[in-house]
N, C-alpha and C. Protein backbone atom coordinates (compact mmCIF):
# COMPACT_ATOMS: atom_id res chain seq x y z
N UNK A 1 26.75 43.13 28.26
CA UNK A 1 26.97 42.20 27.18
C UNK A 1 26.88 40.75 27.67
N UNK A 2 27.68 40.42 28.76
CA UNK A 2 27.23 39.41 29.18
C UNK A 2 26.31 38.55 29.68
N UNK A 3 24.79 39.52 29.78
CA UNK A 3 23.39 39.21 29.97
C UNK A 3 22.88 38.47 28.51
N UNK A 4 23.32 39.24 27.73
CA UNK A 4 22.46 38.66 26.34
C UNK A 4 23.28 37.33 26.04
N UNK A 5 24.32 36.96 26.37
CA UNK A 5 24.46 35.34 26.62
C UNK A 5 24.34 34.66 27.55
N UNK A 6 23.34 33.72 27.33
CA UNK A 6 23.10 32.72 27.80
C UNK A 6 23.73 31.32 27.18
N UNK A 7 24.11 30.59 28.23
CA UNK A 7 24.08 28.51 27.73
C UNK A 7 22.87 28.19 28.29
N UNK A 8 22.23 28.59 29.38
CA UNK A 8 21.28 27.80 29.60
C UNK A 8 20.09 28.11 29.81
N UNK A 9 19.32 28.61 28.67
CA UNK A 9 18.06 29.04 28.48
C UNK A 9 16.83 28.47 29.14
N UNK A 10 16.10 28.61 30.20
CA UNK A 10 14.99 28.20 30.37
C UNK A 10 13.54 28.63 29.72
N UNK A 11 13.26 27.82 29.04
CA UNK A 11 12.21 28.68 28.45
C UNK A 11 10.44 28.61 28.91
N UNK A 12 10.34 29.21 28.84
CA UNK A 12 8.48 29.83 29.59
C UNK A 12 7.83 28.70 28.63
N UNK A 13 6.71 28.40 29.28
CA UNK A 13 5.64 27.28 29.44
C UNK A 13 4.66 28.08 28.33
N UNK A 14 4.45 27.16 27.58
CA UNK A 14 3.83 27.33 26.05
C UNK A 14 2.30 27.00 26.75
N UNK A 15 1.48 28.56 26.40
CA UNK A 15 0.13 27.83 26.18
C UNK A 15 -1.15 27.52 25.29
N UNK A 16 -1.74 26.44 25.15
CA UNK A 16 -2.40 26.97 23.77
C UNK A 16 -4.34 26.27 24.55
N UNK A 17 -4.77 26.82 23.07
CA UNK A 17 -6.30 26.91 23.02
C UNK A 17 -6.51 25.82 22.74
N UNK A 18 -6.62 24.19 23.42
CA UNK A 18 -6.80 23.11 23.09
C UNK A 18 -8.25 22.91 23.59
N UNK A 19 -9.24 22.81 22.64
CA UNK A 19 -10.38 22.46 22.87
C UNK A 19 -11.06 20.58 22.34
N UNK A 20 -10.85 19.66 23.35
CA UNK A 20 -10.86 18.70 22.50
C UNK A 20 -12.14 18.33 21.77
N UNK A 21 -12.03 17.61 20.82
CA UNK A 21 -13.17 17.45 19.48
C UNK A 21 -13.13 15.75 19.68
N UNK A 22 -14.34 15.49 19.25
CA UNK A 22 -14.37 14.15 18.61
C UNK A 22 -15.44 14.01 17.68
N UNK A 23 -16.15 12.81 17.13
CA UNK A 23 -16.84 12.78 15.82
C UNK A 23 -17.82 11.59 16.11
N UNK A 24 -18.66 11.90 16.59
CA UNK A 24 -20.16 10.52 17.10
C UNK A 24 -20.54 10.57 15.63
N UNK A 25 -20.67 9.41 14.75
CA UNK A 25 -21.21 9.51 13.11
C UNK A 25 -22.51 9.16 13.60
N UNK A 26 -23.42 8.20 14.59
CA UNK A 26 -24.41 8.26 15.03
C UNK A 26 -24.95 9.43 15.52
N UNK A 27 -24.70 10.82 15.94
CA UNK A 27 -24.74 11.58 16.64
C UNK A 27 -25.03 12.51 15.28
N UNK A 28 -24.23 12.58 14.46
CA UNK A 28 -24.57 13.19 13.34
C UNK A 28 -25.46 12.80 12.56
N UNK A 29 -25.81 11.34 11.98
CA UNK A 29 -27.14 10.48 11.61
C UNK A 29 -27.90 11.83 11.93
N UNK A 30 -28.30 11.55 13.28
CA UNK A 30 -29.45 12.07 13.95
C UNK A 30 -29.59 13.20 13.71
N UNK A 31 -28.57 13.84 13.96
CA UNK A 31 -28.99 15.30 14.19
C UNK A 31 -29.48 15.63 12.42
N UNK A 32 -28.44 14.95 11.22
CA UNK A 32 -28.75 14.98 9.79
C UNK A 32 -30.52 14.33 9.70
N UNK A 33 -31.08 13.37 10.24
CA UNK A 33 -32.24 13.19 10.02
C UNK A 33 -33.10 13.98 10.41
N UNK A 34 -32.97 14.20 11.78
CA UNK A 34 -34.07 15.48 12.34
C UNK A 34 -34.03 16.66 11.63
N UNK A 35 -33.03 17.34 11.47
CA UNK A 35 -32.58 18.42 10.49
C UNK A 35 -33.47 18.20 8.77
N UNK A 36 -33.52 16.61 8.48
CA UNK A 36 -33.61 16.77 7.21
C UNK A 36 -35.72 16.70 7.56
N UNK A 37 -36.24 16.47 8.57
CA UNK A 37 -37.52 16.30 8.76
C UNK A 37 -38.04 17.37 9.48
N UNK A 38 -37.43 18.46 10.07
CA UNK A 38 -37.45 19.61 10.33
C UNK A 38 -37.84 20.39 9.24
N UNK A 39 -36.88 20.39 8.34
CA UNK A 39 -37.43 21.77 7.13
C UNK A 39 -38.59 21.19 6.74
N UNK A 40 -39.24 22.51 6.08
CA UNK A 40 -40.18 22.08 5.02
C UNK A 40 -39.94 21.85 3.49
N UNK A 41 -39.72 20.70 3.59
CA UNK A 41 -39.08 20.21 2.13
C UNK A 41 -40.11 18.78 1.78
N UNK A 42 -40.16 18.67 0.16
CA UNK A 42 -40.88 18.15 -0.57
C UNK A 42 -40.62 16.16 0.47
N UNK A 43 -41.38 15.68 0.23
CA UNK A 43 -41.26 14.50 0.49
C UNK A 43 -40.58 13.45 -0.51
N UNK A 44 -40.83 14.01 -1.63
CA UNK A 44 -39.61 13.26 -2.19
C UNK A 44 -38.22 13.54 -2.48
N UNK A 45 -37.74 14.78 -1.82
CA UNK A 45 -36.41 15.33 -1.35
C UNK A 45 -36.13 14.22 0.13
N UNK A 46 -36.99 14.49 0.89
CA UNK A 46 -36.73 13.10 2.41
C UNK A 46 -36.50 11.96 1.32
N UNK A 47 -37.04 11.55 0.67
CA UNK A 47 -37.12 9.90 0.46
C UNK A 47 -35.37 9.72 -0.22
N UNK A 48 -35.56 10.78 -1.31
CA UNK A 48 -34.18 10.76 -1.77
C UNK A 48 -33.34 10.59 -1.02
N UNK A 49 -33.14 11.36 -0.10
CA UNK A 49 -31.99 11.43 0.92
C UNK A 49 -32.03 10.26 1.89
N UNK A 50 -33.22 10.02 2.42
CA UNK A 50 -33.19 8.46 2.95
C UNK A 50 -32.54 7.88 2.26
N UNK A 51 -32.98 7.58 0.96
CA UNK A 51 -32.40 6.45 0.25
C UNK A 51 -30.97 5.78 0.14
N UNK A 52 -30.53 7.46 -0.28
CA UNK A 52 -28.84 7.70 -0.30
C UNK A 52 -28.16 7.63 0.87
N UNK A 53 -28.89 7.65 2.22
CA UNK A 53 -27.80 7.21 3.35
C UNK A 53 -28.05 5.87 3.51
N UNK A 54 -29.28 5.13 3.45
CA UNK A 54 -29.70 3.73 3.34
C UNK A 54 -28.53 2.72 2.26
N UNK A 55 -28.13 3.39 1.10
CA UNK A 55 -27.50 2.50 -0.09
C UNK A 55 -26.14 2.97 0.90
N UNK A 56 -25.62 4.23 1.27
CA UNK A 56 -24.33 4.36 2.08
C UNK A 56 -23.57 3.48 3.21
N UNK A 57 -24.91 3.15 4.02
CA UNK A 57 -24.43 2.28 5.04
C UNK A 57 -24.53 1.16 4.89
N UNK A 58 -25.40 -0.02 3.28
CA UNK A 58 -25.09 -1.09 2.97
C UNK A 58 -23.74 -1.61 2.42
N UNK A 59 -23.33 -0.02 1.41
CA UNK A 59 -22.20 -0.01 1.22
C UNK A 59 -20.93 -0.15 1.86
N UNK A 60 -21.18 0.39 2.85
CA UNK A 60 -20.06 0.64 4.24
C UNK A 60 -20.22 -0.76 4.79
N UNK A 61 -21.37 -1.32 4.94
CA UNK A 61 -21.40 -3.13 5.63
C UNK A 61 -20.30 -3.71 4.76
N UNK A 62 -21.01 -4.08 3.21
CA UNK A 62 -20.46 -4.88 2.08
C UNK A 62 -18.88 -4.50 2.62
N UNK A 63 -18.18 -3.37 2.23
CA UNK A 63 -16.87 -3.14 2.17
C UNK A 63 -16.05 -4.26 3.59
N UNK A 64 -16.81 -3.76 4.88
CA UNK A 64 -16.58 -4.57 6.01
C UNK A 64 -16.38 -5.68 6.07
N UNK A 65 -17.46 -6.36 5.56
CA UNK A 65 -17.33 -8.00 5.33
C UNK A 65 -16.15 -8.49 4.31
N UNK A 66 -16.56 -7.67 3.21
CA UNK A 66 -14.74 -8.27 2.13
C UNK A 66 -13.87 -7.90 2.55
N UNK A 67 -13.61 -7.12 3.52
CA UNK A 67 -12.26 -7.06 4.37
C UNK A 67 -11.77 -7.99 5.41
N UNK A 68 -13.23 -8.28 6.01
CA UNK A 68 -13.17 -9.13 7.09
C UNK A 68 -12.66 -10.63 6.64
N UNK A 69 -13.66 -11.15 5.28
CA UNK A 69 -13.37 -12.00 4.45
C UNK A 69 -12.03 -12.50 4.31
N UNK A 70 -11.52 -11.21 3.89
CA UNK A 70 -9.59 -11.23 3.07
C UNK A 70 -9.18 -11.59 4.11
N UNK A 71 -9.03 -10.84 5.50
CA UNK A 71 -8.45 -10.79 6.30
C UNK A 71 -8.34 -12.61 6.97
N UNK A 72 -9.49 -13.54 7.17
CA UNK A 72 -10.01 -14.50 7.32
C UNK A 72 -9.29 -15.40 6.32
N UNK A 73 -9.30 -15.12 4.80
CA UNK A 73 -8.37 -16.28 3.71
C UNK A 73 -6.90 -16.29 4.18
N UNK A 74 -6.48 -14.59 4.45
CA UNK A 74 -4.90 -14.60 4.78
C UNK A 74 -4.80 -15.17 5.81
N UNK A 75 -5.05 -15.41 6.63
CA UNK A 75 -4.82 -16.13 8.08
C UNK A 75 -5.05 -17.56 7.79
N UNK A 76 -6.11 -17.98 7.24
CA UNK A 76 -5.64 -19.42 6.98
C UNK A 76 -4.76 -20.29 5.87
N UNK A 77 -4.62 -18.84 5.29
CA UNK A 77 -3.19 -19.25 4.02
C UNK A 77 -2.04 -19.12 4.92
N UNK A 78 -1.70 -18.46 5.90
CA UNK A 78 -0.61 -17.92 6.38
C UNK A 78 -0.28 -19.29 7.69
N UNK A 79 -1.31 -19.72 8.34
CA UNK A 79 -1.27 -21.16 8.94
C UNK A 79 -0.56 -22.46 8.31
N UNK A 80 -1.60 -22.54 6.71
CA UNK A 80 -1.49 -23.71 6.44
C UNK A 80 0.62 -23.64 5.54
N UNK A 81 0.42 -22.22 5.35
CA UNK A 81 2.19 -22.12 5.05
C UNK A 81 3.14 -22.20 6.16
N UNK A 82 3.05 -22.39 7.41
CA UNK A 82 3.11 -22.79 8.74
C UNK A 82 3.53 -24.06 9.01
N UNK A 83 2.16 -24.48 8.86
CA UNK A 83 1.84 -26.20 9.09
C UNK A 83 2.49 -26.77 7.96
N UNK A 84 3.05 -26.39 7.03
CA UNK A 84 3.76 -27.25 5.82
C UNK A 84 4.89 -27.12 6.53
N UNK A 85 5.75 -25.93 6.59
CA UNK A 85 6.94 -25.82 6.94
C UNK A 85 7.21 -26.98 8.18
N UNK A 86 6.60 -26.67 9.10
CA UNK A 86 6.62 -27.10 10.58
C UNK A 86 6.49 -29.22 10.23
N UNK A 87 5.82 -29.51 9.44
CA UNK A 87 5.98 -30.57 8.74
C UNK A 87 7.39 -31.07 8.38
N UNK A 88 7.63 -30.51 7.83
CA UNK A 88 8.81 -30.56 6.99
C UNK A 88 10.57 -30.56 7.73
N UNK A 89 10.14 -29.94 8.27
CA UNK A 89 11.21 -29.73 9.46
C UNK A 89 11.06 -30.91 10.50
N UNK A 90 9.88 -31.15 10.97
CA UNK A 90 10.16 -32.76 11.69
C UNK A 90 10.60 -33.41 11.02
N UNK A 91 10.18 -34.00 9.51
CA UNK A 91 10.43 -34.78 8.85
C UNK A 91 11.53 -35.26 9.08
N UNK A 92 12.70 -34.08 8.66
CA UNK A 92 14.06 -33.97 7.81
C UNK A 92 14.89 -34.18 9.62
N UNK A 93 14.43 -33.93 10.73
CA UNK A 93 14.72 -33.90 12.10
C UNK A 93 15.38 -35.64 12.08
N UNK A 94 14.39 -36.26 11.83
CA UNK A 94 14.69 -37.62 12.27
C UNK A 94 15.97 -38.43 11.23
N UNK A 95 15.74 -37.47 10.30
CA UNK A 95 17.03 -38.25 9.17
C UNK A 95 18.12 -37.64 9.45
N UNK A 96 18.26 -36.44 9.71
CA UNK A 96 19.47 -35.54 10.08
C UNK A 96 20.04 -36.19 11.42
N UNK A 97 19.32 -36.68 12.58
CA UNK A 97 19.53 -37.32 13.42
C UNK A 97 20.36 -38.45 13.55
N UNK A 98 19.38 -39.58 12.71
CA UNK A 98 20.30 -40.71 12.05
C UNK A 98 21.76 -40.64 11.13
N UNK A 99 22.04 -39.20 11.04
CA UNK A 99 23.19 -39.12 9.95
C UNK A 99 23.88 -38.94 10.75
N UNK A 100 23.92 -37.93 11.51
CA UNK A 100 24.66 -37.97 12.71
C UNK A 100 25.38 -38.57 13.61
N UNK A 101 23.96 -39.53 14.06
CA UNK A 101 24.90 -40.51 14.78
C UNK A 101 25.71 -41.59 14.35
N UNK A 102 25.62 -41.81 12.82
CA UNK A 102 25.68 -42.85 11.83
C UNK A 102 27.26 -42.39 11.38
N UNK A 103 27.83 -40.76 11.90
CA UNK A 103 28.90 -40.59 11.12
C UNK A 103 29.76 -40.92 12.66
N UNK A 104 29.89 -40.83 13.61
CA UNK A 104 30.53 -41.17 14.83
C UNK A 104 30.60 -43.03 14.58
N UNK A 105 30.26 -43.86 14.12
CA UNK A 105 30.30 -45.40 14.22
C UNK A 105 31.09 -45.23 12.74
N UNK A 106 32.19 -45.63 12.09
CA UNK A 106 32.78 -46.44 11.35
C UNK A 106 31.88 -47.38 9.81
């Protein structure tokens, strides 16, 4: 009886089937173009499909740039709300100063 309790369990080394993966989208391009110029399929089935990865990856640019864009307005909105503050605070520095010393003199 006193075998089947344990406090201090060591437990056996877990093993698993880790095969690592990753995802080249250039790598796939290719292999999707050769693949699509390989079969024997109509030429205006290729053109179609050209087309549609051609409008895909202008699409995928466009999206890039208005992100890049946004990203570019917020940073110089987020400065110039900065540079006001940081203004403002010298300002009020030099009067707060003068009050100061102005309440020690009579």
């Amino acid at each position: 009886m006193l075998e089947r309790i344990r406090f201090m369990k060591v437990n056996k080394n877990k093993r698993f089937e880790y095969t690592p993966r990753y995802y080249d989208e250039r790598k796939e391009r290719i292999e999707h173009l050769k693949k699509l110029y390989d079969e024997d399929s109509s030429d205006t089935q290729v053109k179609r499909d050209e087309l549609r990865s051609q409008m895909q990856q202008a699409w995928r640019g466009k999206t890039y740039e208005k992100q890049k864009n946004a990203a570019n307005i917020r940073l110089i909105v987020i400065l110039a709300v900065i540079l006001v503050i940081v203004y403002y605070i010298f300002g009020y520095v030099d009067t707060f100063s003068a009050e100061v010393t102005n309440i020690d003199t009579p």
